[in-house]
Protein backbone atom coordinates (compact mmCIF):
# COMPACT_ATOMS: atom_id res chain seq x y z
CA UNK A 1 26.47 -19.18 6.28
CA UNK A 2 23.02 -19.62 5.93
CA UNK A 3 21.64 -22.97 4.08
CA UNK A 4 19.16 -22.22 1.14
CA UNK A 5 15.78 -22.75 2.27
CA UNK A 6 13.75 -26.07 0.29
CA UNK A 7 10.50 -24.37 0.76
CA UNK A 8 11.76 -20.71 -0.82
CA UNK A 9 10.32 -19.50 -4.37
CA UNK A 10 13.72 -21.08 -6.39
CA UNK A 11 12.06 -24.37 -5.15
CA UNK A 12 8.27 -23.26 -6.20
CA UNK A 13 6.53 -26.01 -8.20
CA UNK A 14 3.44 -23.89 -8.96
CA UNK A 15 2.58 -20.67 -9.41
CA UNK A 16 -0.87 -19.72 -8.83
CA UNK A 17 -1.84 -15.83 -10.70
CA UNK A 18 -6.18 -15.67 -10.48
CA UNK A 19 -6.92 -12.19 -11.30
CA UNK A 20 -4.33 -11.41 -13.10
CA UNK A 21 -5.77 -8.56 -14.71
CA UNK A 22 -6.82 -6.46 -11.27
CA UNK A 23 -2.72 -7.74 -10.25
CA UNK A 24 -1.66 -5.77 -13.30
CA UNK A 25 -4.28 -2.18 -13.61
CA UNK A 26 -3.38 -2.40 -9.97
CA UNK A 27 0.35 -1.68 -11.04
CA UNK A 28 1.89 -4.63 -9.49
CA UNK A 29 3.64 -5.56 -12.78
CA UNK A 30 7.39 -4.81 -11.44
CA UNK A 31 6.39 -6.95 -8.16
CA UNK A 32 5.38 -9.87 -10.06
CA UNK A 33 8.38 -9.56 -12.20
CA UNK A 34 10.59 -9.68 -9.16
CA UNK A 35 9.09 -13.21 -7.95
CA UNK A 36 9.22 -14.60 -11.61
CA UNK A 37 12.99 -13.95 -11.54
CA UNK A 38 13.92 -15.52 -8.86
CA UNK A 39 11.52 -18.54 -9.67
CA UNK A 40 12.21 -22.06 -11.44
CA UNK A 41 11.35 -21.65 -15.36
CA UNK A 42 10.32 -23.47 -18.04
CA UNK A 43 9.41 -27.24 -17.52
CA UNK A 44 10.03 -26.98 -13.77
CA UNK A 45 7.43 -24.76 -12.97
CA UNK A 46 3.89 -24.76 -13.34
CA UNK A 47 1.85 -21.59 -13.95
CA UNK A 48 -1.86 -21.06 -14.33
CA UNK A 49 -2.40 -17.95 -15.09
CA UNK A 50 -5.93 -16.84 -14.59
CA UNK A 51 -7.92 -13.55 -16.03
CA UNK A 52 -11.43 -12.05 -16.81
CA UNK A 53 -9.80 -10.06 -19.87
CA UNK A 54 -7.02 -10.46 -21.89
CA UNK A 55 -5.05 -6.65 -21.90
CA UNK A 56 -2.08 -6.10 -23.02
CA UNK A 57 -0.05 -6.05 -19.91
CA UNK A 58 -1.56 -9.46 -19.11
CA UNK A 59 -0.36 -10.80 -22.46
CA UNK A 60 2.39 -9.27 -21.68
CA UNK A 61 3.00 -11.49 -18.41
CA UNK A 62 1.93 -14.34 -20.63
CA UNK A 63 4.76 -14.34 -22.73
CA UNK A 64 7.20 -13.35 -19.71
CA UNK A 65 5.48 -16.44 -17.31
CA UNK A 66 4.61 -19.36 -19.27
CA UNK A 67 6.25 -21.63 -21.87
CA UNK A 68 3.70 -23.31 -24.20
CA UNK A 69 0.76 -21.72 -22.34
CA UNK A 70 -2.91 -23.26 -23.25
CA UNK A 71 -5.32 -20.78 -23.91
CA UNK A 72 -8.86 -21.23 -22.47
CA UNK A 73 -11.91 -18.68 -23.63
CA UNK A 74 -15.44 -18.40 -22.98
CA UNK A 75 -17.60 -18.98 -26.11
CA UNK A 76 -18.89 -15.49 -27.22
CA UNK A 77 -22.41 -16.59 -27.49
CA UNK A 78 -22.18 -15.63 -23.94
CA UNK A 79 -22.29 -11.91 -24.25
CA UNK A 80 -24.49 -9.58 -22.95
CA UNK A 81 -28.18 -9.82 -24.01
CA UNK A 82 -29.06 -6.19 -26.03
CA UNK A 83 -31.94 -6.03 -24.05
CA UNK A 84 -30.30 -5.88 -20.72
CA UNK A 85 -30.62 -2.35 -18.74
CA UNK A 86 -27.49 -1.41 -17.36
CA UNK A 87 -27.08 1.62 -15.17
CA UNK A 88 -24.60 3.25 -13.12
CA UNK A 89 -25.69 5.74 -10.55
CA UNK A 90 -23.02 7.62 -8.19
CA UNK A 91 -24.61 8.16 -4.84
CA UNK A 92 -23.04 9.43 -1.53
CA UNK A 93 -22.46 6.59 0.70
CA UNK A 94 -24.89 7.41 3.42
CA UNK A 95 -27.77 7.39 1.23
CA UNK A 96 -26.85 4.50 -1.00
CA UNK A 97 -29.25 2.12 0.93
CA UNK A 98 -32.09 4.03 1.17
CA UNK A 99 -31.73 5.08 -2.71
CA UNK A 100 -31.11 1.22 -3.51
CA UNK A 101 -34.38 0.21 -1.75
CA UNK A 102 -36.41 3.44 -3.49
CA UNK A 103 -34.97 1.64 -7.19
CA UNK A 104 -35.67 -1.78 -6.47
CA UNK A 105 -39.08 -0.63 -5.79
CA UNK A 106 -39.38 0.58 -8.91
CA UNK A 107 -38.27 -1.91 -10.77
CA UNK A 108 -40.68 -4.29 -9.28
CA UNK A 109 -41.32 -7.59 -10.13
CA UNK A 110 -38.42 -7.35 -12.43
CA UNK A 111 -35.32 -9.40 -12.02
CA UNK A 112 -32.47 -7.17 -10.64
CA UNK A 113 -28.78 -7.92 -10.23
CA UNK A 114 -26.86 -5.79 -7.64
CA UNK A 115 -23.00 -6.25 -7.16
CA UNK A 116 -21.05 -5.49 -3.79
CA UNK A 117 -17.64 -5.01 -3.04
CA UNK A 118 -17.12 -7.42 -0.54
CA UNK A 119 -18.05 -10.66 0.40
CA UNK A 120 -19.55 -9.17 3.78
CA UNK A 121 -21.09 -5.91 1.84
CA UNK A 122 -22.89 -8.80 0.16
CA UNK A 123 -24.33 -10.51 3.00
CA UNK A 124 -25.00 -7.31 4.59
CA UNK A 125 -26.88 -5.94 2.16
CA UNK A 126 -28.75 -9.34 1.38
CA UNK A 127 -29.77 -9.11 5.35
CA UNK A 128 -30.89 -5.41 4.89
CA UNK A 129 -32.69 -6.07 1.84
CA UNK A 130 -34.55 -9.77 3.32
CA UNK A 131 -35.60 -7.22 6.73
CA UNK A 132 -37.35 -4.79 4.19
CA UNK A 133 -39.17 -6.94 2.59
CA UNK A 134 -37.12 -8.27 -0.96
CA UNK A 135 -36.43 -11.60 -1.76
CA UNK A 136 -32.78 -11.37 -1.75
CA UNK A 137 -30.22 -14.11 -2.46
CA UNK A 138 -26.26 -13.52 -1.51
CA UNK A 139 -24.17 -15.25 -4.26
C-alpha cells in the first residue's frame, strides 16, 4: 500500500487563486472545485483569493473557499477620467503594426497607452516602436 504523500494538496497550507476572475470566465470552476475538495478547510488552510472584478461566479468561490474572508477594494475615486479616449479597432494581424504606427502618428504629442498580450508582445512591440522613432516604455 502506498503511504500518503506529506507534500500532497490534503497537506496544503496555502492556497494561492490571483486572477481569479479569468480562472472562472475561463470555465475552470468544476476544476477548482475538485482541488478545494480534497484540500484542508477552515482554520487549516490559508486562501488569498485575488481578482480585478468581483462577478458572481467569483463570489461564488468566495463563499465555497474562504471562512471569514477580508475584503480588500480599490477606492472608487480611481475610476476612469470622462475625458479619456478609448477606442477599439479590429485589424487583421499582419497589418496591425503598420496601422498602430499610422495612429500613434496621429495622435502626436499626446500621451497614448497601448496594451499587449504578452509579456514578450510587449517588449517586442516596445523594440519596434523605439526603431521607428517613438519613445516607448515596456511596463
Amino acid at each position: 500500500p502506498a503511504t500518503p504523500s506529506p507534500h500532497g494538496p490534503r497537506h496544503t497550507r496555502y492556497l494561492v487563486m490571483d486572477e481569479a476572475d479569468r480562472m472562472l470566465s475561463m470555465d475552470f470552476e468544476e476544476e477548482l472545485n475538485k482541488i478545494l475538495a480534497v484540500m484542508p478547510s477552515g482554520t487549516e488552510r490559508r486562501t488569498f483569493l485575488f481578482s480585478a472584478t468581483m462577478t458572481s461566479k467569483v463570489a461564488k468561490l468566495q463563499r465555497a473557499s474562504l471562512t471569514k474572508p477580508i475584503k480588500i477594494e480599490v477606492s472608487h475615486k480611481f475610476q476612469t477620467p470622462k475625458t479619456l479616449v478609448q477606442q477599439y479597432l479590429f485589424i487583421p494581424a499582419k497589418y496591425k503594426d503598420c496601422y498602430l504606427a499610422y495612429v500613434l502618428n496621429e495622435f502626436a504629442g499626446q500621451t497614448i497607452l497601448v496594451f499587449a498580450a504578452t509579456c514578450a508582445g510587449t517588449q517586442r512591440l516596445a523594440l519596434l516602436l523605439r526603431n521607428l522613432g517613438f519613445d516607448a516604455v515596456c511596463l
